[in-house]
C-alpha atoms as a PDB file:
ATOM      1  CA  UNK A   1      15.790  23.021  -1.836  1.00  0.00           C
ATOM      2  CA  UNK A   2      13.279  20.344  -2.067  1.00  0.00           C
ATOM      3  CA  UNK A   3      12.125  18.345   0.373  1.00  0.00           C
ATOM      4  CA  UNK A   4      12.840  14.888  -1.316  1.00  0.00           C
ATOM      5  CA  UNK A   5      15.842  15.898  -4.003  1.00  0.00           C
ATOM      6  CA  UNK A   6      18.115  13.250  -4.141  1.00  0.00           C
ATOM      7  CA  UNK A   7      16.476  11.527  -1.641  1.00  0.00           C
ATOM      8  CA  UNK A   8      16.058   7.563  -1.964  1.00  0.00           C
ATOM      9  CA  UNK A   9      12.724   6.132  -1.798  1.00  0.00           C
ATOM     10  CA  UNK A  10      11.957   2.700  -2.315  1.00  0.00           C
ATOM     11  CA  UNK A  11       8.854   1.859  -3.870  1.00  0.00           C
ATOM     12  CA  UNK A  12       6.959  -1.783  -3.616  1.00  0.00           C
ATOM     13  CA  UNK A  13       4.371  -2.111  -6.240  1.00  0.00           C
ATOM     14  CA  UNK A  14       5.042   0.598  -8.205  1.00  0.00           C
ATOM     15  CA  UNK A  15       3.743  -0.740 -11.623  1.00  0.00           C
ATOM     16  CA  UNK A  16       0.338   0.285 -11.101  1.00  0.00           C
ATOM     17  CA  UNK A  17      -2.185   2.980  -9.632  1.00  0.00           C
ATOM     18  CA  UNK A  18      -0.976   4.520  -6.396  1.00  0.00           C
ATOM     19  CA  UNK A  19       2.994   2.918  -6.494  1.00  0.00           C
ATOM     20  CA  UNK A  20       3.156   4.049 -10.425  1.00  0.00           C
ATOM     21  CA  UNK A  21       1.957   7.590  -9.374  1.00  0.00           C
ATOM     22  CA  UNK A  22       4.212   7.370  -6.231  1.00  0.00           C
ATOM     23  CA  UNK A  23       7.051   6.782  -8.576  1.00  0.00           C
ATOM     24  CA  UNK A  24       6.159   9.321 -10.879  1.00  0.00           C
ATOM     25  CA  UNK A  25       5.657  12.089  -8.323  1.00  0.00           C
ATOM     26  CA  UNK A  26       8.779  11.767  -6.676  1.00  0.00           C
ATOM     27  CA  UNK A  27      11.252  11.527  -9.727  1.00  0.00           C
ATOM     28  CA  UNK A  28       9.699  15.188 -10.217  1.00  0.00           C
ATOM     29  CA  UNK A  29      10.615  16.355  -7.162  1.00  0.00           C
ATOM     30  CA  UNK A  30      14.351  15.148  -7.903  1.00  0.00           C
ATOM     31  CA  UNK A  31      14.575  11.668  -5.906  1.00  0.00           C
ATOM     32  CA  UNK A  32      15.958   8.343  -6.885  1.00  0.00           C
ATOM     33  CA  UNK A  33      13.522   5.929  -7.401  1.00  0.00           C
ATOM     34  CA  UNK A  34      13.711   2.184  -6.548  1.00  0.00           C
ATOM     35  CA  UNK A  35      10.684   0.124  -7.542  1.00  0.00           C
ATOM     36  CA  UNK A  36       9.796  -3.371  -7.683  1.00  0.00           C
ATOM     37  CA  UNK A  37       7.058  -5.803  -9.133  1.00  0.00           C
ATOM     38  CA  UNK A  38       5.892  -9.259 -10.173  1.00  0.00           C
ATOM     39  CA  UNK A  39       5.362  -8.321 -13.699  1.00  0.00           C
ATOM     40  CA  UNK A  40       8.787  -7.254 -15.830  1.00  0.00           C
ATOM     41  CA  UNK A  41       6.311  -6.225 -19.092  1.00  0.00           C
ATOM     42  CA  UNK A  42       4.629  -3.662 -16.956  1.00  0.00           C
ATOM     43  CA  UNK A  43       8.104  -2.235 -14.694  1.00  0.00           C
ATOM     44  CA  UNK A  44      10.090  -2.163 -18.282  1.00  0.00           C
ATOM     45  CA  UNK A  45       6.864  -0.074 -19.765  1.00  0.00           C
ATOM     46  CA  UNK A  46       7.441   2.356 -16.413  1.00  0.00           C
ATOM     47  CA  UNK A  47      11.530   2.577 -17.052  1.00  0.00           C
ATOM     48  CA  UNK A  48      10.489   3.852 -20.496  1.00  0.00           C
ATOM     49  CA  UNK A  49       8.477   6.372 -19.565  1.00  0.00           C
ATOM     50  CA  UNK A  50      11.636   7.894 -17.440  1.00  0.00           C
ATOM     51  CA  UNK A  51      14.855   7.331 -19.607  1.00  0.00           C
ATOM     52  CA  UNK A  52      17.575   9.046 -18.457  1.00  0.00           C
ATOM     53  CA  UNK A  53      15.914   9.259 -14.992  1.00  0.00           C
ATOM     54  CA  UNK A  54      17.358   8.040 -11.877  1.00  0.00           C
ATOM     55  CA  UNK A  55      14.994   4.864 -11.660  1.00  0.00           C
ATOM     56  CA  UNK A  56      15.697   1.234 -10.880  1.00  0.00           C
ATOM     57  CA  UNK A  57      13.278  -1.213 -11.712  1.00  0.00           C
ATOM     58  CA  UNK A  58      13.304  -5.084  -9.953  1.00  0.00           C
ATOM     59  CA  UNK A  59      11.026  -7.958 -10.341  1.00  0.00           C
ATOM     60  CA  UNK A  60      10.015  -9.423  -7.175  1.00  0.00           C
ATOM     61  CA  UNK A  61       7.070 -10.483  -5.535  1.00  0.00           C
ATOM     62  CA  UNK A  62       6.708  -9.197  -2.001  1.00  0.00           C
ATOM     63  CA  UNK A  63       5.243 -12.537  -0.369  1.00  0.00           C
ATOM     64  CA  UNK A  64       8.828 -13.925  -0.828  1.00  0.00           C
ATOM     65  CA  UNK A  65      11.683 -13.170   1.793  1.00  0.00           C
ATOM     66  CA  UNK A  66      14.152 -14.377  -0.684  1.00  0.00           C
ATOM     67  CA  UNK A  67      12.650 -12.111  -3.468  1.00  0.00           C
ATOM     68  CA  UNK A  68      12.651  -8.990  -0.583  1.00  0.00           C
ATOM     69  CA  UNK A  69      16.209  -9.577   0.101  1.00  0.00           C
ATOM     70  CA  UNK A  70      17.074  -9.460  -3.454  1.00  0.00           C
ATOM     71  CA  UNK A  71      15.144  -6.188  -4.396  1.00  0.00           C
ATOM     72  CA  UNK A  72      16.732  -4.209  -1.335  1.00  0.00           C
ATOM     73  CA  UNK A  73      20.500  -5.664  -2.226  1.00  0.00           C
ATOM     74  CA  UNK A  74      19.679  -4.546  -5.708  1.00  0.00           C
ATOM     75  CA  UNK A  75      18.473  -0.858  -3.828  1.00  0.00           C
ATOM     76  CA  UNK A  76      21.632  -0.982  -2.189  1.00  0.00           C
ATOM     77  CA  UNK A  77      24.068  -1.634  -5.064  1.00  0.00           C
ATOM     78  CA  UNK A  78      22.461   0.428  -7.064  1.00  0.00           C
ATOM     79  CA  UNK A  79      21.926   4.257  -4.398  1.00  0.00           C
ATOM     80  CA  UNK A  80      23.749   3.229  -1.128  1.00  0.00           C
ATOM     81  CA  UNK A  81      21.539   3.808   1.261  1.00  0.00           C
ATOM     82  CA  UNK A  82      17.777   4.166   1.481  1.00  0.00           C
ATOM     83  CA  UNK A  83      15.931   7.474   3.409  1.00  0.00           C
ATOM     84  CA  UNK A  84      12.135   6.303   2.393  1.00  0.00           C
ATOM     85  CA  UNK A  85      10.488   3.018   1.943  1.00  0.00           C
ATOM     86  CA  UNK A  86       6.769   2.830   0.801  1.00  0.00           C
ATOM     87  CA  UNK A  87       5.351  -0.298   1.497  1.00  0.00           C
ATOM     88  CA  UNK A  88       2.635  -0.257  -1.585  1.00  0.00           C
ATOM     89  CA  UNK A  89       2.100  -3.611  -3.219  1.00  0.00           C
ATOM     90  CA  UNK A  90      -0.835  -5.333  -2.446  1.00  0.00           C
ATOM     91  CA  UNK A  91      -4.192  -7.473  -3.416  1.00  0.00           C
ATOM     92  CA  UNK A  92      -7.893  -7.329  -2.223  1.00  0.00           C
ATOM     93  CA  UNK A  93     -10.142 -10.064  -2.113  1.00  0.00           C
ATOM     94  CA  UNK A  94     -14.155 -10.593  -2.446  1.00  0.00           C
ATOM     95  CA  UNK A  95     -15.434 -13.575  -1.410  1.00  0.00           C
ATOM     96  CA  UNK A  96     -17.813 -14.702   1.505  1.00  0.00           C
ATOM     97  CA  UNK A  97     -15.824 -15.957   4.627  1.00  0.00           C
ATOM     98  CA  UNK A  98     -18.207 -18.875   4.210  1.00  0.00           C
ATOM     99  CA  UNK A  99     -17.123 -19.328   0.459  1.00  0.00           C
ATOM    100  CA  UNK A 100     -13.193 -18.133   0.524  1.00  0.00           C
ATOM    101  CA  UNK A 101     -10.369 -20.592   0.345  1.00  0.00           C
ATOM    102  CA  UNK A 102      -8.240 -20.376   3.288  1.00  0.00           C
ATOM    103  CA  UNK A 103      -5.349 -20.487   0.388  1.00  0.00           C
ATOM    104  CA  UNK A 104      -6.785 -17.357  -0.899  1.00  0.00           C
ATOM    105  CA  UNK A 105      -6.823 -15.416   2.715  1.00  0.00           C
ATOM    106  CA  UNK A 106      -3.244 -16.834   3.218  1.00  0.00           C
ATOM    107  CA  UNK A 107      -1.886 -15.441  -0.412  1.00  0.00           C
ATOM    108  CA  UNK A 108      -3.368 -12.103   0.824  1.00  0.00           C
ATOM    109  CA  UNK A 109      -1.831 -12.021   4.115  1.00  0.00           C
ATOM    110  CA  UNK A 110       1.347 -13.539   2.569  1.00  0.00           C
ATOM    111  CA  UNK A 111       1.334  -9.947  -0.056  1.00  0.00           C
ATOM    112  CA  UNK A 112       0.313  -7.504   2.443  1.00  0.00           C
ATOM    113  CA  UNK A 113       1.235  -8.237   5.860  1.00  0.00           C
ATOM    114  CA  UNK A 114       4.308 -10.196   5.209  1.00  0.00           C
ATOM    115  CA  UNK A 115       5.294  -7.836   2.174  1.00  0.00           C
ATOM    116  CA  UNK A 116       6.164  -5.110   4.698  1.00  0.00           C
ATOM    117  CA  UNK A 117       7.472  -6.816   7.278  1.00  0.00           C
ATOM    118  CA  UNK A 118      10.451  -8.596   5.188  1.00  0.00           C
ATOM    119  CA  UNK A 119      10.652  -4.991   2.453  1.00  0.00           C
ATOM    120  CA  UNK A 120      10.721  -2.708   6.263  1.00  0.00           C
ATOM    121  CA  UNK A 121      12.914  -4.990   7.917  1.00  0.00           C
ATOM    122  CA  UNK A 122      15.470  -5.420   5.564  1.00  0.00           C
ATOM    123  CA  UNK A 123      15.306  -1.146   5.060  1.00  0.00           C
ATOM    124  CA  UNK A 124      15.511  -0.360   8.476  1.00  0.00           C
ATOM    125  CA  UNK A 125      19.101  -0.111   9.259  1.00  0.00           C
ATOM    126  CA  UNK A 126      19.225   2.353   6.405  1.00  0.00           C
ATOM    127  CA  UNK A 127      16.421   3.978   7.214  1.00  0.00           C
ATOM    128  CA  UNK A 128      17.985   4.502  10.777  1.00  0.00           C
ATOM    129  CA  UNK A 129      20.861   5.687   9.800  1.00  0.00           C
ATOM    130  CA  UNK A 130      19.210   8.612   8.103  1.00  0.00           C
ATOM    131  CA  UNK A 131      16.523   9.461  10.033  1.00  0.00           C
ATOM    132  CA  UNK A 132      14.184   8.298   7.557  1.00  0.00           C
ATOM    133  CA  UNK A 133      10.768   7.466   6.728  1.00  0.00           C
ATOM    134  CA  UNK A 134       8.902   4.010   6.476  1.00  0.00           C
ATOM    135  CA  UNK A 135       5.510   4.253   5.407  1.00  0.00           C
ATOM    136  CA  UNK A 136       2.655   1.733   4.738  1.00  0.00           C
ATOM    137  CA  UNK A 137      -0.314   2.428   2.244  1.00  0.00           C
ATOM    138  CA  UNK A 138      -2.450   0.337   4.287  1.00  0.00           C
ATOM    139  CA  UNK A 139      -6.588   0.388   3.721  1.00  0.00           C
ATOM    140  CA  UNK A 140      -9.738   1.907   5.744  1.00  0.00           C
ATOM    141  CA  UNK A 141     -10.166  -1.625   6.044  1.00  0.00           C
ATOM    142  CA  UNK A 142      -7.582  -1.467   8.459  1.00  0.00           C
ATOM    143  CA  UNK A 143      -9.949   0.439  10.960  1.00  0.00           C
ATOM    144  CA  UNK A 144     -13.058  -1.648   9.710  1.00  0.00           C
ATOM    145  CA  UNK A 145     -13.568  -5.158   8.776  1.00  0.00           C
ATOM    146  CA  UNK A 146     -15.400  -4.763   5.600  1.00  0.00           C
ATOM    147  CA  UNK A 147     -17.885  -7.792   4.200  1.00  0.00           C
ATOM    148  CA  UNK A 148     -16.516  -9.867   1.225  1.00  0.00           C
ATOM    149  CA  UNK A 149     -12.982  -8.916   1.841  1.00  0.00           C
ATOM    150  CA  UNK A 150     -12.147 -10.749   5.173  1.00  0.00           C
ATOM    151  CA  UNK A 151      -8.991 -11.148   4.460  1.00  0.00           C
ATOM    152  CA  UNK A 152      -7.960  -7.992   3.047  1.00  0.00           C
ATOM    153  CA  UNK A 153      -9.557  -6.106   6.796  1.00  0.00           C
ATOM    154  CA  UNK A 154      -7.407  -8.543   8.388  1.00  0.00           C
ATOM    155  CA  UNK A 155      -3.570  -8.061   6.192  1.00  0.00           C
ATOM    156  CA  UNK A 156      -4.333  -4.138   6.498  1.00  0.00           C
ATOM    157  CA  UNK A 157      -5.630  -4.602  10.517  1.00  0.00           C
ATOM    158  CA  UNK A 158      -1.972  -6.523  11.011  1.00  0.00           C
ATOM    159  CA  UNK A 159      -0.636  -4.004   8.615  1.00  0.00           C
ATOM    160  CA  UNK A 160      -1.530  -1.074  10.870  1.00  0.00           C
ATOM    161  CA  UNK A 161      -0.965  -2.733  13.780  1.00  0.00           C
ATOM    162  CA  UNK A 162       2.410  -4.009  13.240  1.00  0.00           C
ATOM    163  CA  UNK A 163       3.401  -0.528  12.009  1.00  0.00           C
ATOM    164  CA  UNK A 164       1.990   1.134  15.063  1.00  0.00           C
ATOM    165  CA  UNK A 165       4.247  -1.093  17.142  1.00  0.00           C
ATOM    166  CA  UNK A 166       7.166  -0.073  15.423  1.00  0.00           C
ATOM    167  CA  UNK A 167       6.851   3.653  15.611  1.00  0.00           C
ATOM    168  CA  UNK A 168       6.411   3.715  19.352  1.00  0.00           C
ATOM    169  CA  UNK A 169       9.701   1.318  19.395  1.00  0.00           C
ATOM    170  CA  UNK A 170      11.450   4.161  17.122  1.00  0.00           C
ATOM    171  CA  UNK A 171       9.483   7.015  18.842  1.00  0.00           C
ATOM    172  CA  UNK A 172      12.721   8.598  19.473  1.00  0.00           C
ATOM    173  CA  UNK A 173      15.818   7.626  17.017  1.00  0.00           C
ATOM    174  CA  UNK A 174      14.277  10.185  14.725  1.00  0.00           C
ATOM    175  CA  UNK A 175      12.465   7.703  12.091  1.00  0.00           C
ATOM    176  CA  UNK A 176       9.418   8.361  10.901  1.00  0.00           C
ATOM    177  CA  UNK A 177       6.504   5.409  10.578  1.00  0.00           C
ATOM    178  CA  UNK A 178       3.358   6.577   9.072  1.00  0.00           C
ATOM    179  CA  UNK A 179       0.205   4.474   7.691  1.00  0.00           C
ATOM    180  CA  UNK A 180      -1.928   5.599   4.629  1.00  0.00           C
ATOM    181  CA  UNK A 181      -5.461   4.623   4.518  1.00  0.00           C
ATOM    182  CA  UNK A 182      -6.444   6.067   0.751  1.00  0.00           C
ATOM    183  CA  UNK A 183     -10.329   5.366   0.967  1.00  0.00           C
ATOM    184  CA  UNK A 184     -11.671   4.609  -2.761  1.00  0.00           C
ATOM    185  CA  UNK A 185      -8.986   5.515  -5.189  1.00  0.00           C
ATOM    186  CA  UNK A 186      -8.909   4.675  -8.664  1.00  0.00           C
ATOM    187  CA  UNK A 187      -6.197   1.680  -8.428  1.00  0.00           C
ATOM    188  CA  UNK A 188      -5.787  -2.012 -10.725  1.00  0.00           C
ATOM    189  CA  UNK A 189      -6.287  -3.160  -7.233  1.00  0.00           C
ATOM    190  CA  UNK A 190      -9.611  -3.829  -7.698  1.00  0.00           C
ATOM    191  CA  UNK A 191      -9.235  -5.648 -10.760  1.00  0.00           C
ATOM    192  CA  UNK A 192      -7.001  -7.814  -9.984  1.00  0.00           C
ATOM    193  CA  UNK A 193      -8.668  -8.423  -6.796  1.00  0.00           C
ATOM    194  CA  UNK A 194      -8.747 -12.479  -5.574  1.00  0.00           C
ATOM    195  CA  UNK A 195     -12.028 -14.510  -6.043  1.00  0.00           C
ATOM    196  CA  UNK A 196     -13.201 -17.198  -3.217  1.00  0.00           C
ATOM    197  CA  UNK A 197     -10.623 -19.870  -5.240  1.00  0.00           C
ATOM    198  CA  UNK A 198      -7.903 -17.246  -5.215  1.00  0.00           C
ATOM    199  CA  UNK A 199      -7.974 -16.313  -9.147  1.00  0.00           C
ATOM    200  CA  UNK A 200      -8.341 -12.842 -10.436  1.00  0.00           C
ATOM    201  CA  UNK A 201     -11.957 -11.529 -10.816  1.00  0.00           C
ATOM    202  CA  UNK A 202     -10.600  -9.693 -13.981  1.00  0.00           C
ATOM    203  CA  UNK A 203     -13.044  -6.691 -13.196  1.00  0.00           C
ATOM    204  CA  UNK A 204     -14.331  -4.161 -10.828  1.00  0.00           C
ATOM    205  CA  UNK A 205     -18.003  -3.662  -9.352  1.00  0.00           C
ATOM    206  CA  UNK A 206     -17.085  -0.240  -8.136  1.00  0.00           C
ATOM    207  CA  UNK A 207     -17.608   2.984  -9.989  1.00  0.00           C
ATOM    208  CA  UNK A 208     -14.905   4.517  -9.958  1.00  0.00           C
ATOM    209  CA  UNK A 209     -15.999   7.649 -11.763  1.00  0.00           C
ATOM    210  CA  UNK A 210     -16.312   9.493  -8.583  1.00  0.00           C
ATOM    211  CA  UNK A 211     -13.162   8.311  -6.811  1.00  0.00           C
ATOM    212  CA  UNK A 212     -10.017  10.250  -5.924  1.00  0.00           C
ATOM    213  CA  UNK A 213      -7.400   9.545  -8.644  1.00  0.00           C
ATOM    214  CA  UNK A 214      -4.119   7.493  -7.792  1.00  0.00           C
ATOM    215  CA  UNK A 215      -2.512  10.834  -8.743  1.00  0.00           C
ATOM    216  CA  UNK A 216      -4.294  13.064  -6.043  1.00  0.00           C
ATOM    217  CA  UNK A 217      -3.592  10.013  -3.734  1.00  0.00           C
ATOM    218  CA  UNK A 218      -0.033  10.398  -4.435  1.00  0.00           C
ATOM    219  CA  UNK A 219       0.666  13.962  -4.036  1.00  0.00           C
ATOM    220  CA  UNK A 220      -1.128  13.908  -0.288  1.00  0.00           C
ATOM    221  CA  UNK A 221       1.081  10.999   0.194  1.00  0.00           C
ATOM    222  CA  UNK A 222       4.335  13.148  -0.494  1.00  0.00           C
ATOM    223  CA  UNK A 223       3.120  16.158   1.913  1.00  0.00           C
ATOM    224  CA  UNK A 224       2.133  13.821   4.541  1.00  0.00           C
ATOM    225  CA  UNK A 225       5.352  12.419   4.253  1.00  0.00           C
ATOM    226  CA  UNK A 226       7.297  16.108   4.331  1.00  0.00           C
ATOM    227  CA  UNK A 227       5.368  16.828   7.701  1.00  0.00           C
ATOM    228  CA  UNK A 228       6.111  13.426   9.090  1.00  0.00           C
ATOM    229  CA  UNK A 229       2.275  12.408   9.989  1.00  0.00           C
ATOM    230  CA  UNK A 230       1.591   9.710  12.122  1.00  0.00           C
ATOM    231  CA  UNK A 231      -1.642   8.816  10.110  1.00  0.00           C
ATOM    232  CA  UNK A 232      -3.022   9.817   6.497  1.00  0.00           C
ATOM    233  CA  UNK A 233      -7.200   8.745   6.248  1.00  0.00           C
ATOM    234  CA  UNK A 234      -8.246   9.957   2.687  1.00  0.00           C
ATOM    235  CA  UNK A 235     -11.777  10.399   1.394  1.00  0.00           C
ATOM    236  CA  UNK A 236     -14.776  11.663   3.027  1.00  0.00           C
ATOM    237  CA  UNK A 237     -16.388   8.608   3.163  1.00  0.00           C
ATOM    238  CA  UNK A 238     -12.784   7.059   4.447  1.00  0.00           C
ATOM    239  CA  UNK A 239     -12.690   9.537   6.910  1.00  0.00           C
ATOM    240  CA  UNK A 240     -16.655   9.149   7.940  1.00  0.00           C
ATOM    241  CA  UNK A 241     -16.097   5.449   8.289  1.00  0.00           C
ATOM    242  CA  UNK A 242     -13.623   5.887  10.898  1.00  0.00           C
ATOM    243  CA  UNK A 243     -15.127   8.053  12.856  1.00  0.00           C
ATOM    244  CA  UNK A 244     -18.425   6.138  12.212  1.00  0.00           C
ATOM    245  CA  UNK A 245     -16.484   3.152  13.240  1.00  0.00           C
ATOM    246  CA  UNK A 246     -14.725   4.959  16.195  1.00  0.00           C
ATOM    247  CA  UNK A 247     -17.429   6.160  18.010  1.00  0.00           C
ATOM    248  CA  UNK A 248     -21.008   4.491  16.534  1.00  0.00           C
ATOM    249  CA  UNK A 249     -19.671   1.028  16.043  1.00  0.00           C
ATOM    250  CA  UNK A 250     -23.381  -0.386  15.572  1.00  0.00           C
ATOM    251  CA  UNK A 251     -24.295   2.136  13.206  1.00  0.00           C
ATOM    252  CA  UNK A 252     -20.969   1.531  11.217  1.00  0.00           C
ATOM    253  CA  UNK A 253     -22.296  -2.077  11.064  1.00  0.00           C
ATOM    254  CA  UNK A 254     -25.371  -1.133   9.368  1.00  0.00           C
ATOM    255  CA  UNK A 255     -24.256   1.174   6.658  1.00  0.00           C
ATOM    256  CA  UNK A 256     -21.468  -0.798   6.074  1.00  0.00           C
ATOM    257  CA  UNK A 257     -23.729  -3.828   5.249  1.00  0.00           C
ATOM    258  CA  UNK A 258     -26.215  -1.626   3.103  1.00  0.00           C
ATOM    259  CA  UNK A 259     -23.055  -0.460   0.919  1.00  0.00           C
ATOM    260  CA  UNK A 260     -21.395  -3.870   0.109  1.00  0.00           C
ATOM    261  CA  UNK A 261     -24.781  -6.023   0.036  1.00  0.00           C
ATOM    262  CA  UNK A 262     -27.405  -5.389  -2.908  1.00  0.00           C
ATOM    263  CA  UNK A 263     -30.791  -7.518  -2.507  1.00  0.00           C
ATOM    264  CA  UNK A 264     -28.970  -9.385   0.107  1.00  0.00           C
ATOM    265  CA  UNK A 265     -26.319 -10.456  -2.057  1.00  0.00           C
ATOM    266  CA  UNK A 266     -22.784  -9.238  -1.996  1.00  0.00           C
ATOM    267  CA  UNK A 267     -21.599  -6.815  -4.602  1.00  0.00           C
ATOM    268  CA  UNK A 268     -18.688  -8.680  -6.036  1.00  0.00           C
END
């Protein structure tokens, strides 16, 4: 039988790039799908695509506890119970530190750090109860502070490091906590990534012509998930950048800075 058939998995952020090829990926495999984001246009386009599917859609935006408690009441009504919770949503930034609002750093640690701490802790008595799995798609930027997006390095460093701590507290009830560091992946991310005053930037500098697709993302998500990993780095340049970062700090410095700064100026 499948791994995941009617399994529950909860989805944050699932409108878009990796959570809307999450969601996709594991209604095929026979789960029930709970998904959640800010926009209701773009989750009733996704319930379209699966009618007659077992999919519940909920608007909610993860920086609000209240908004969290709703979405996993809603979960609960709707399944029962809930075996896996992917904490997805979240927003970049690129900005100077010398430029950035500190509004705009605390929006993006209110998204991604807070996001899955209120969406986990709310799941967790579930997920206990079943043995579960909580994962979060966290960020290379997690292992590296990366120029122009200080805030984003430090929601994913928290995000990492508060998920860390919770899988050695659970080390042995039988719960699963992983962390997913995708590398570049074609994602709206980007897009919708914050400026220094916190607005949208509205487009991407990045190519992303040569970058692993949300889809591919997805799918290594779902195995890693099967064989209960502790950690999922993606990419070859993901996975060079932690090793670079590991064991050559200095050196990490230095391409890092060549890669994100063009003529001395940042690439935006």
């Amino acid at each position: 039988m499948n791994h995941f058939h009617n399994k529950i998995v909860v989805i944050t952020g699932g409108s878009d790039g990796i959570g809307k090829a999450l969601v996709d990926a594991f209604l095929q495999q026979g789960a029930k799908v709970a998904t959640c984001g800010r926009n209701y246009d773009k989750l009733y386009q996704l319930q379209s695509l699966y009618t007659g599917k077992p999919l519940l859609i909920h608007t909610a935006d993860v920086s609000k506890e209240q908004d969290c408690v709703l979405f996993i009441e809603a979960v609960i009504k709707a399944f029962g119970t809930i075996d896996i919770l992917i904490n997805n949503a979240g927003i970049s930034m690129r900005s100077l530190v010398s430029e950035v609002s500190l509004e705009t750093i605390r929006k993006v640690m209110d998204i991604n750090f807070w996001g899955t701490v209120y969406c986990t802790k709310l799941a967790l008595p579930y997920i206990l109860n079943n043995k579960g799995t909580v994962v979060g798609v966290s960020s290379i930027a997690g292992y590296r502070g990366l120029p122009g997006r200080s805030g984003y390095s430090a929601s994913k460093f928290a995000v990492n490091g508060w998920l860390e701590a919770l899988r050695t507290e659970l080390l042995n009830t039988g719960t699963n906590v992983m962390w997913v560091c995708p590398g570049f992946t074609t994602s709206n991310i980007r897009n919708v990534a914050l400026n220094k005053n916190g607005d949208s930037h509205g487009e991407s500098p990045m190519d992303e012509g040569n970058m692993m697709s949300a889809e591919e993302c997805a799918s290594h998500i779902l195995t890693a998930i099967s064989k209960r990993k502790r950690t999922l780095v993606l990419t070859y340049t993901g996975k060079r950048t932690v090793f670079l970062n590991r064991f050559f700090p200095s050196i990490a410095d230095k391409l890092v800075r060549n890669f994100f700064f063009k003529n001395g100026e940042l690439v935006k």
